[in-house]
C-alpha atoms as a PDB file:
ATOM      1  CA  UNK A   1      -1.323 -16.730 -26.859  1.00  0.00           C
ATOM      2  CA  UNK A   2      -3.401 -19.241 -25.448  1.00  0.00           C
ATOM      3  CA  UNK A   3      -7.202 -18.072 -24.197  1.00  0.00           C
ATOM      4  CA  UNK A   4      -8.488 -19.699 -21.152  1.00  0.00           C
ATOM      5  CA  UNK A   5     -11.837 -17.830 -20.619  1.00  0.00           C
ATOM      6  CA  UNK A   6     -12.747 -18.850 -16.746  1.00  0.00           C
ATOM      7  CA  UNK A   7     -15.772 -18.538 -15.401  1.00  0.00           C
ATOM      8  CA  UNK A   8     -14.756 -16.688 -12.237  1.00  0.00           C
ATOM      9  CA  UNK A   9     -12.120 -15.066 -10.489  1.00  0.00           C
ATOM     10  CA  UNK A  10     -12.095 -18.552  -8.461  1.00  0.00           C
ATOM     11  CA  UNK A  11     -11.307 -20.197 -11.351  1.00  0.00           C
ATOM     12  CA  UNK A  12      -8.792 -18.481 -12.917  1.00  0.00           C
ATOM     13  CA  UNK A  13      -6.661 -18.640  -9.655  1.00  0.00           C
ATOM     14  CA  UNK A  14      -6.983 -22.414  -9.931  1.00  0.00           C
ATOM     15  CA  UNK A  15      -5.948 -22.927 -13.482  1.00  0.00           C
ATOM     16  CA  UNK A  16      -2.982 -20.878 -13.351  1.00  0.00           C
ATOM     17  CA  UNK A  17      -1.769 -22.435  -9.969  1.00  0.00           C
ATOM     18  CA  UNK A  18      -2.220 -25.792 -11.568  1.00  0.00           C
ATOM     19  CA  UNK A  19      -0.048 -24.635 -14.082  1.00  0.00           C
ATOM     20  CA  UNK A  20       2.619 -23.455 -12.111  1.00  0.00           C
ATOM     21  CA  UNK A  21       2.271 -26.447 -10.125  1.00  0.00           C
ATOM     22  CA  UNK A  22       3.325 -28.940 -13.355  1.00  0.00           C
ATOM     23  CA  UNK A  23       6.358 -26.631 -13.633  1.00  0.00           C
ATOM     24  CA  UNK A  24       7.337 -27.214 -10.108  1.00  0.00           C
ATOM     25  CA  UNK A  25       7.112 -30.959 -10.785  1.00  0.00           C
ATOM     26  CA  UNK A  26       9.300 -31.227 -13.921  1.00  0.00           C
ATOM     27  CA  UNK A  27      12.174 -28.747 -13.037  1.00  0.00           C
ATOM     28  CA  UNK A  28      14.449 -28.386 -10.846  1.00  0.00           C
ATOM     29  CA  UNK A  29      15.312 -25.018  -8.885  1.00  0.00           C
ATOM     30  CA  UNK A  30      12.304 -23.034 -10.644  1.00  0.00           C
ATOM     31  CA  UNK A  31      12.945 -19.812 -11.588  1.00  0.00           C
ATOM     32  CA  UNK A  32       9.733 -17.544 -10.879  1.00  0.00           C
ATOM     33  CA  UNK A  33       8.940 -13.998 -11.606  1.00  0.00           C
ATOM     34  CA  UNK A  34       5.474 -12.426  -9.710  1.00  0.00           C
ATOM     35  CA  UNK A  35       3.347  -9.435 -10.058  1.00  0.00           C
ATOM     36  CA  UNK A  36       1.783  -7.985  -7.451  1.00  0.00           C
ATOM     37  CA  UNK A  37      -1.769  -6.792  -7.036  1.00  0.00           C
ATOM     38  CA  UNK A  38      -5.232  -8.200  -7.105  1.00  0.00           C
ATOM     39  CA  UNK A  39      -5.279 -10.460 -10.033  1.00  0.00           C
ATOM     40  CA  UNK A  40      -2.317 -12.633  -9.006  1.00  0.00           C
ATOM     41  CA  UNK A  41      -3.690 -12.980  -5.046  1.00  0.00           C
ATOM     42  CA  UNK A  42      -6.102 -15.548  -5.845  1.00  0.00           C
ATOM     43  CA  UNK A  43      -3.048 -17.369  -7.655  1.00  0.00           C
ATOM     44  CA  UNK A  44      -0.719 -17.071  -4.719  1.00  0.00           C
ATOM     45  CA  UNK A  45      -3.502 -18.013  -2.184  1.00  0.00           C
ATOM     46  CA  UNK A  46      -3.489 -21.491  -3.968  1.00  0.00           C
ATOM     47  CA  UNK A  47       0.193 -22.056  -4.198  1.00  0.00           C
ATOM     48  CA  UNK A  48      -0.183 -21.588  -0.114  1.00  0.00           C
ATOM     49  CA  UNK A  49      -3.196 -23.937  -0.091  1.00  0.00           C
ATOM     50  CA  UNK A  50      -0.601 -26.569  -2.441  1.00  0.00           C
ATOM     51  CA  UNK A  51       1.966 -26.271   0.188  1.00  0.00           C
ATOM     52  CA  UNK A  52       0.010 -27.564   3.016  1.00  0.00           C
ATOM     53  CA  UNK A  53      -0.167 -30.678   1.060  1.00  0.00           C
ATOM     54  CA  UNK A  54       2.946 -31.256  -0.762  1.00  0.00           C
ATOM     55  CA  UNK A  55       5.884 -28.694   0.796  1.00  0.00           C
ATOM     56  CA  UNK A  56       8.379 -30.372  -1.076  1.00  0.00           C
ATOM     57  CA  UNK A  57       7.221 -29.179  -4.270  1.00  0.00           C
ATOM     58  CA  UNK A  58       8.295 -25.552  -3.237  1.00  0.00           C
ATOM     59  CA  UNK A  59      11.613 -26.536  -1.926  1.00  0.00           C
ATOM     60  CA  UNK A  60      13.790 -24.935  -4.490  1.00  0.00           C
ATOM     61  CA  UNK A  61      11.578 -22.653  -5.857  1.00  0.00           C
ATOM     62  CA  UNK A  62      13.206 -19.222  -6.724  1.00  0.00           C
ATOM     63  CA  UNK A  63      11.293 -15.989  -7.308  1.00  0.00           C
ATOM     64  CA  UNK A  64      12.165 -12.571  -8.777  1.00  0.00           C
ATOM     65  CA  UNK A  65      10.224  -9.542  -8.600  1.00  0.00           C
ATOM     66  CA  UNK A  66       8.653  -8.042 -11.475  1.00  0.00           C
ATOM     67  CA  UNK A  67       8.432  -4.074 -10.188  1.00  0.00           C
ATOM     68  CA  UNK A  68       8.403  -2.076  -7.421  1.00  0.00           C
ATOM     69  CA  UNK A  69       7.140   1.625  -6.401  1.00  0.00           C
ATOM     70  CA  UNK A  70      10.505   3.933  -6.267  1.00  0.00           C
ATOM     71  CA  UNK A  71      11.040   6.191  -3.811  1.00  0.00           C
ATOM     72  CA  UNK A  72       8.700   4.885  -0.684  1.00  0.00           C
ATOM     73  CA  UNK A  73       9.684   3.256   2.511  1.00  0.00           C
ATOM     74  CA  UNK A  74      10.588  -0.880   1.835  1.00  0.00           C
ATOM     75  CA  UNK A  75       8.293  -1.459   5.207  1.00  0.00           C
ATOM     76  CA  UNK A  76       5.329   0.396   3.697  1.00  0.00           C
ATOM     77  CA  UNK A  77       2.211  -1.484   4.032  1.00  0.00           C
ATOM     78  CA  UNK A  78       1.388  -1.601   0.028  1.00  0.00           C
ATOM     79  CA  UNK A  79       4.926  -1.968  -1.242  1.00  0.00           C
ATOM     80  CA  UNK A  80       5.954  -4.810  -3.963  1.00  0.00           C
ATOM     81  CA  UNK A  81       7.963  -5.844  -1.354  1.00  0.00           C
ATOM     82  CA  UNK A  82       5.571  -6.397   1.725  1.00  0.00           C
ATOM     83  CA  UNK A  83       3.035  -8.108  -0.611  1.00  0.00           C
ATOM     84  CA  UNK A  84       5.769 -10.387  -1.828  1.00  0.00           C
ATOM     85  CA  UNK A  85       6.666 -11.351   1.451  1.00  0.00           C
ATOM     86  CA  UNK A  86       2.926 -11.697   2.884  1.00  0.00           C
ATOM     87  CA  UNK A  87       1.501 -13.612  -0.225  1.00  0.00           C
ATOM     88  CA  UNK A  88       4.169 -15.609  -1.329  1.00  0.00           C
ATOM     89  CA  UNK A  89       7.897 -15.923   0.775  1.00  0.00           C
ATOM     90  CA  UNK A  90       6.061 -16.340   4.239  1.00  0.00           C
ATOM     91  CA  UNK A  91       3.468 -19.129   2.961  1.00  0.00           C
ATOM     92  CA  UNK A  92       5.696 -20.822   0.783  1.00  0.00           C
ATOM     93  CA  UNK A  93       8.903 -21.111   3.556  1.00  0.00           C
ATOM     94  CA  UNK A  94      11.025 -19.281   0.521  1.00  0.00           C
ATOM     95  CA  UNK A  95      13.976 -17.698   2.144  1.00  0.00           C
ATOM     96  CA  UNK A  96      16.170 -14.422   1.053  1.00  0.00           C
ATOM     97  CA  UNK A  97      18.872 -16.520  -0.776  1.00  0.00           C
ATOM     98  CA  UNK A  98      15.863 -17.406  -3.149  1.00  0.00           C
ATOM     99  CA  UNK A  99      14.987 -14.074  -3.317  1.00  0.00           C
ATOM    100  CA  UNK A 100      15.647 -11.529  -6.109  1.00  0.00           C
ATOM    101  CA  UNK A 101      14.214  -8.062  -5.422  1.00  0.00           C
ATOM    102  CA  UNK A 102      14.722  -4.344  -6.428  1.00  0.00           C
ATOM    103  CA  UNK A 103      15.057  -2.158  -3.244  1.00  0.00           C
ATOM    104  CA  UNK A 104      12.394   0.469  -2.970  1.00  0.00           C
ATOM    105  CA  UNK A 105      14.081   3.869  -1.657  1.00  0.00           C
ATOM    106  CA  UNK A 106      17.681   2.829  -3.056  1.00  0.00           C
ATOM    107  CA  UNK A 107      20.197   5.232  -2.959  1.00  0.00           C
ATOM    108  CA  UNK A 108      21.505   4.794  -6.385  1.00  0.00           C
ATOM    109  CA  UNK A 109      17.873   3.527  -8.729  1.00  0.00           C
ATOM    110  CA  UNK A 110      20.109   2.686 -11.869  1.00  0.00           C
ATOM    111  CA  UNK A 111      22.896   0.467  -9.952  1.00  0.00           C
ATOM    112  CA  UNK A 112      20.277  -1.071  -8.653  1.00  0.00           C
ATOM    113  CA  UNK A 113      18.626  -1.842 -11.461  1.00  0.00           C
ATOM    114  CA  UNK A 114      21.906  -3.295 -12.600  1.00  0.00           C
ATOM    115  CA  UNK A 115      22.037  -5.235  -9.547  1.00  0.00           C
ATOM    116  CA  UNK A 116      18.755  -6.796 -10.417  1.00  0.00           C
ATOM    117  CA  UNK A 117      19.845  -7.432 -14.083  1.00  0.00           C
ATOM    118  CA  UNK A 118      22.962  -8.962 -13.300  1.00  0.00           C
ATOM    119  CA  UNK A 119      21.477 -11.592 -10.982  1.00  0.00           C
ATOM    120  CA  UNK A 120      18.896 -12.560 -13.761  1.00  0.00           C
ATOM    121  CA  UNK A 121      21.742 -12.643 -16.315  1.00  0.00           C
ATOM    122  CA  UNK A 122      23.454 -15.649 -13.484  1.00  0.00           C
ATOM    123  CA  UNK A 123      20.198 -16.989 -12.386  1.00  0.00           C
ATOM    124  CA  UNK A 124      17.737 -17.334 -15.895  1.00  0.00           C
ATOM    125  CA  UNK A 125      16.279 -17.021 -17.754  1.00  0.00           C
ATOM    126  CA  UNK A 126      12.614 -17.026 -15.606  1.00  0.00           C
ATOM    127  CA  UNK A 127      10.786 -20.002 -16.231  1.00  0.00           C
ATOM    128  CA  UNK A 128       7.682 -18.670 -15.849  1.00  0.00           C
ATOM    129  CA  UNK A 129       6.542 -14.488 -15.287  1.00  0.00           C
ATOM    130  CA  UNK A 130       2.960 -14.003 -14.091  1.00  0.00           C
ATOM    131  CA  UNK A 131       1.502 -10.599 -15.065  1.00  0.00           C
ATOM    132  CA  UNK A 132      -1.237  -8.732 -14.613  1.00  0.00           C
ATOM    133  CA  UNK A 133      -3.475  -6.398 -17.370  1.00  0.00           C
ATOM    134  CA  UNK A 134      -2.660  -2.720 -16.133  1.00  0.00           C
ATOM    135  CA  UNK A 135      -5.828  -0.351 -17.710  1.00  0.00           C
ATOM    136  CA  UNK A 136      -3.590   1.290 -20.187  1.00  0.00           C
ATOM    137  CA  UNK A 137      -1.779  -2.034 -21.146  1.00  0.00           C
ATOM    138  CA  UNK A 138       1.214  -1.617 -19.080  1.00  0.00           C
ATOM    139  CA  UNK A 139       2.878  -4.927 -18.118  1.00  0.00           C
ATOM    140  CA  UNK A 140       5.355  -4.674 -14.677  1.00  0.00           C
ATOM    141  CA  UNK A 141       6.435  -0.969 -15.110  1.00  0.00           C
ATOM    142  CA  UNK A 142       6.864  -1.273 -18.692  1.00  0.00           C
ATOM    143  CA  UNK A 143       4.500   1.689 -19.798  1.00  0.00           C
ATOM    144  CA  UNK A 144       2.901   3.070 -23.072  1.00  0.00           C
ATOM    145  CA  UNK A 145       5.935   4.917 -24.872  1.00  0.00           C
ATOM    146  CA  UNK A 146       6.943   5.455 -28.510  1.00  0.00           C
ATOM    147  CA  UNK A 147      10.111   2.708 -27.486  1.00  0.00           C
ATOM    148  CA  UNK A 148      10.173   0.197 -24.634  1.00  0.00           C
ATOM    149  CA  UNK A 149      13.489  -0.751 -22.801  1.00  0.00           C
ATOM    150  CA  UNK A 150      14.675  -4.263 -22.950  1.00  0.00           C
ATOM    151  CA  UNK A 151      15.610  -4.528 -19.483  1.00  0.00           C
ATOM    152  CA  UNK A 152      15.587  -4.008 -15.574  1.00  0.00           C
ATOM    153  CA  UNK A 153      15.611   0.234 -15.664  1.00  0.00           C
ATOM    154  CA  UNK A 154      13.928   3.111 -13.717  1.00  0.00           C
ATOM    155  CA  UNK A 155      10.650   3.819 -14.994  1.00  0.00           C
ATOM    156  CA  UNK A 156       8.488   7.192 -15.097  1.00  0.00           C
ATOM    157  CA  UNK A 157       5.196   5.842 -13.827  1.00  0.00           C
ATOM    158  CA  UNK A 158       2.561   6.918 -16.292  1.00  0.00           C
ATOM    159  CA  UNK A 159      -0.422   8.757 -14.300  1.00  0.00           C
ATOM    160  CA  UNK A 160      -2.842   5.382 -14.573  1.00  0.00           C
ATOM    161  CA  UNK A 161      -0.190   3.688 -12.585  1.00  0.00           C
ATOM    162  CA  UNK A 162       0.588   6.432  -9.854  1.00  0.00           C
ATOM    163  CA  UNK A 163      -3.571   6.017  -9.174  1.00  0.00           C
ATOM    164  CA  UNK A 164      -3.343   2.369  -8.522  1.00  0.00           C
ATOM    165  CA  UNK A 165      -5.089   0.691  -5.199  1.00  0.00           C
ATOM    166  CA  UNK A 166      -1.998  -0.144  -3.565  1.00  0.00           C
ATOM    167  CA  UNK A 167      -0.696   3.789  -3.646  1.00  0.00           C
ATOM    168  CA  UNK A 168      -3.947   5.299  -1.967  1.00  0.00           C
ATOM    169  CA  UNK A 169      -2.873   4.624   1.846  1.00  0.00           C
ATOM    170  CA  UNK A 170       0.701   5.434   1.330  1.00  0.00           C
ATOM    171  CA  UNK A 171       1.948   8.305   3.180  1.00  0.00           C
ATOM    172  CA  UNK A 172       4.969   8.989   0.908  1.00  0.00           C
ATOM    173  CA  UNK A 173       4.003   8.647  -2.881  1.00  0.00           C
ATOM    174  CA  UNK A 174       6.316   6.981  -5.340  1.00  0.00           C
ATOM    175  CA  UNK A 175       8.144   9.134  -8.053  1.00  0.00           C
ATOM    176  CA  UNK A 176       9.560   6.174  -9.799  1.00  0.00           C
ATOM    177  CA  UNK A 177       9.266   2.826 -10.660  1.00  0.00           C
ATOM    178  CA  UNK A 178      11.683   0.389 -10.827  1.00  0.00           C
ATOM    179  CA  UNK A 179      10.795  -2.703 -13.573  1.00  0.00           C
ATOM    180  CA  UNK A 180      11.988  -5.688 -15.116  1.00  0.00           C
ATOM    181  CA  UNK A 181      12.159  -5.088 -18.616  1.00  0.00           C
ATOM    182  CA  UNK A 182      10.213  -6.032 -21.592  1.00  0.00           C
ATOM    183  CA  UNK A 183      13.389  -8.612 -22.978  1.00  0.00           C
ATOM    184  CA  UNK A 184      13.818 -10.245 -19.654  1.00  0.00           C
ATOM    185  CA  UNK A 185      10.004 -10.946 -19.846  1.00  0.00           C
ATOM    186  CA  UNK A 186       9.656 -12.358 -23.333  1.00  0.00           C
ATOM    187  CA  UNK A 187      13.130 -14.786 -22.678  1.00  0.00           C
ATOM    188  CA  UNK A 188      10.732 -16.700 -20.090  1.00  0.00           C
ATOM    189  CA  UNK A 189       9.664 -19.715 -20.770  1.00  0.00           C
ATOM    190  CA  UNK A 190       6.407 -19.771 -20.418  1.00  0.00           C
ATOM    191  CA  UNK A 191       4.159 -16.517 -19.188  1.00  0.00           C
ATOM    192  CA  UNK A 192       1.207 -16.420 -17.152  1.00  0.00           C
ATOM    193  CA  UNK A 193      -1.407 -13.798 -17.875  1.00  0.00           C
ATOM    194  CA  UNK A 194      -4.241 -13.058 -15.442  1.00  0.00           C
ATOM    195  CA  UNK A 195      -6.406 -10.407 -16.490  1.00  0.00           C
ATOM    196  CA  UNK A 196      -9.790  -9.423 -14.217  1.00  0.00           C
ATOM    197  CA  UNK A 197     -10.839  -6.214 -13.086  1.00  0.00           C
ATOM    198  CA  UNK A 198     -13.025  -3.470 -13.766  1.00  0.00           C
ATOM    199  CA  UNK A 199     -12.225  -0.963 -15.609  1.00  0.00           C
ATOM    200  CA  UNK A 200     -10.063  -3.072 -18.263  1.00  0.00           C
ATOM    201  CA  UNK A 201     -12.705  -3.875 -20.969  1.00  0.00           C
ATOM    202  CA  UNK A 202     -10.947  -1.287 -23.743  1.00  0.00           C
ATOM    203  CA  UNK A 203      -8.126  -1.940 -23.246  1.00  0.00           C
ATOM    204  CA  UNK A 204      -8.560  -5.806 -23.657  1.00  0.00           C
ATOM    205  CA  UNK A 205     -10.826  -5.287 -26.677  1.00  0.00           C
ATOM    206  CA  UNK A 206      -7.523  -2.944 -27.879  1.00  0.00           C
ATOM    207  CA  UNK A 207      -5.079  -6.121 -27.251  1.00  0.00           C
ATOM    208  CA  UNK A 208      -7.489  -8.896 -28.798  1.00  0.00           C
ATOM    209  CA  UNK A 209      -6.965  -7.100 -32.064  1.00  0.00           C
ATOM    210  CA  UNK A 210      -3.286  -8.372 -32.039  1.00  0.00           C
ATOM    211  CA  UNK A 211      -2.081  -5.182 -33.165  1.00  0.00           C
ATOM    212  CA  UNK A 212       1.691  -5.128 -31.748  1.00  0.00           C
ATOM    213  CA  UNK A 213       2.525  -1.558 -30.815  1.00  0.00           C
ATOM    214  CA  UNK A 214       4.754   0.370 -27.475  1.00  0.00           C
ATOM    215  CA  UNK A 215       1.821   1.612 -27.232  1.00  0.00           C
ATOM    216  CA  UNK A 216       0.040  -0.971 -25.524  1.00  0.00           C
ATOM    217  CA  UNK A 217       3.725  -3.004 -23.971  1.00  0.00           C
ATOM    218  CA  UNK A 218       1.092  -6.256 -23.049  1.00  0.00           C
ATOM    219  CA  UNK A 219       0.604  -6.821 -27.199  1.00  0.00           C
ATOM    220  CA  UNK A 220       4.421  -8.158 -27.149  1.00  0.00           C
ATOM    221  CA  UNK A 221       2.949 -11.160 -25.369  1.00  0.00           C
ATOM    222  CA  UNK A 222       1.578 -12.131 -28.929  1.00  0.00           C
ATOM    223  CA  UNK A 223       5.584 -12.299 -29.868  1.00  0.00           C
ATOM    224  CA  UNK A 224       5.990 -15.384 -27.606  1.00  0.00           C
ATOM    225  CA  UNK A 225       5.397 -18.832 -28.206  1.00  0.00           C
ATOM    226  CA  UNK A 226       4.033 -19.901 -24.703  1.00  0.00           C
ATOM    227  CA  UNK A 227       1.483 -17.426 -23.058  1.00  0.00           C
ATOM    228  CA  UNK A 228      -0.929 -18.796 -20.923  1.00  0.00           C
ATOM    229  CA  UNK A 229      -4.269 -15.769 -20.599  1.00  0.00           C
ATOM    230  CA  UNK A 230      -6.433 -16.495 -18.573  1.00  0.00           C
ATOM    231  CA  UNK A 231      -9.452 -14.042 -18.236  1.00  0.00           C
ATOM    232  CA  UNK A 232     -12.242 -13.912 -15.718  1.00  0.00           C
ATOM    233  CA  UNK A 233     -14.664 -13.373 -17.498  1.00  0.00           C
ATOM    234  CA  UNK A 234     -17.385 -13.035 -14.800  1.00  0.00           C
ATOM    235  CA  UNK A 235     -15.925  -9.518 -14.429  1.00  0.00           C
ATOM    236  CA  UNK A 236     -16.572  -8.099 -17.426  1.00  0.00           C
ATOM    237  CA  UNK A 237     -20.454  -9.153 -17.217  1.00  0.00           C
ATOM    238  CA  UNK A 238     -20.687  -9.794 -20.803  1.00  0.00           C
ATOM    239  CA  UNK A 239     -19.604  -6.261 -21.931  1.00  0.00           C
ATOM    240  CA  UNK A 240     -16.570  -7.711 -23.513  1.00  0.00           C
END
């Protein structure tokens, strides 16, 4: 894993996008997976700045989703989903044959996380996955567990997860989540890590030990051979 210790949230964003940018140059029909939340937004608000100057670099670019919240409306405010299409499809002029997305409220959670699967099976493997740091090391829906699953399945949300930001204002909670899984994220190519926040200090001090363990899913990352981290480190206000 490669450290990139930024001095702000500012510049994190910026590093990263550059380095999704020199992707986008070299190959053709990127494959893309993104997480959602506050550490990626930063990320995504750059790709959208890119755009405005060079479109064509986006032209073919494909993107999965990493996770969604099971169970909730697909036109909730703070679903995967909505985000996705806010911060990334809608700036980026990506349309929904580019598009490779779990359905929130599916009728049937495990075809559907077959669906998923089998498209990745046609369509990969990613050439890059962006992640976030969850507090208890969780990467996509991939919790803390004595075994992790290798890939796309229905996930019990751990109680860190179900007390995330983007689950406060919705008016029907989820009781699932549905994830890519921890082999479809370590066959990428390269990953992106972003890791800022409050709240995260332990739980980075618990990964920087290198310690590989289902216990904390994000220490798999040390498995892989191109892992990008960068950290914000204007967060952590020297605590770290």
């Amino acid at each position: 894993m490669k450290l990139q210790y930024c001095t702000n949230y500012k510049e994190m964003s910026q590093l990263s996008c550059d380095s999704i940018i020199s992707t986008l140059k070299k190959k053709p029909k990127p494959l893309i997976c993104v997480a959602t939340g506050n550490s990626p937004t930063g990320l995504y608000e750059e790709l959208a700045n890119y755009y405005i100057k060079e479109p064509e670099v986006f032209k073919e670019l494909r993107i999965v989703k990493l996770d969604e919240w099971g169970g909730i409306d697909p036109n909730d405010a703070n679903s995967c989903e909505r985000y996705i299409r806010n911060n990334i499809l809608t700036p980026l002029h990506i349309s929904d044959d580019y598009f490779i997305s779990f359905e929130s409220n599916p009728d049937a959670p495990v075809a559907e996380c077959r669906k998923v699967q089998q498209e990745l099976d046609d369509n990969g493997p990613l050439d890059i996955c962006v992640l976030g740091l969850g507090k208890n090391g969780h990467i996509g829906f991939n919790e803390p567990a004595q075994e992790l699953i290798a890939c796309c399945h229905v996930a019990k949300l751990s109680t860190n997860s179900l007390q995330h930001e983007m689950t406060t204002t919705m008016k029907n909670k989820p009781t699932y989540g549905l994830t890519l899984g921890m082999a479809d994220i370590l066959k990428s190519k390269k990953i992106i890590l972003l890791i800022t926040g409050v709240g995260k200090e332990a739980i980075l001090k618990e990964l920087s030990t290198r310690k590989i363990t289902p216990f904390l899913p994000a220490s798999f990352l040390w498995l892989h051979p191109n892992v990008e981290c960068y950290l914000d480190t204007e967060i952590f206000n020297g605590k770290l």
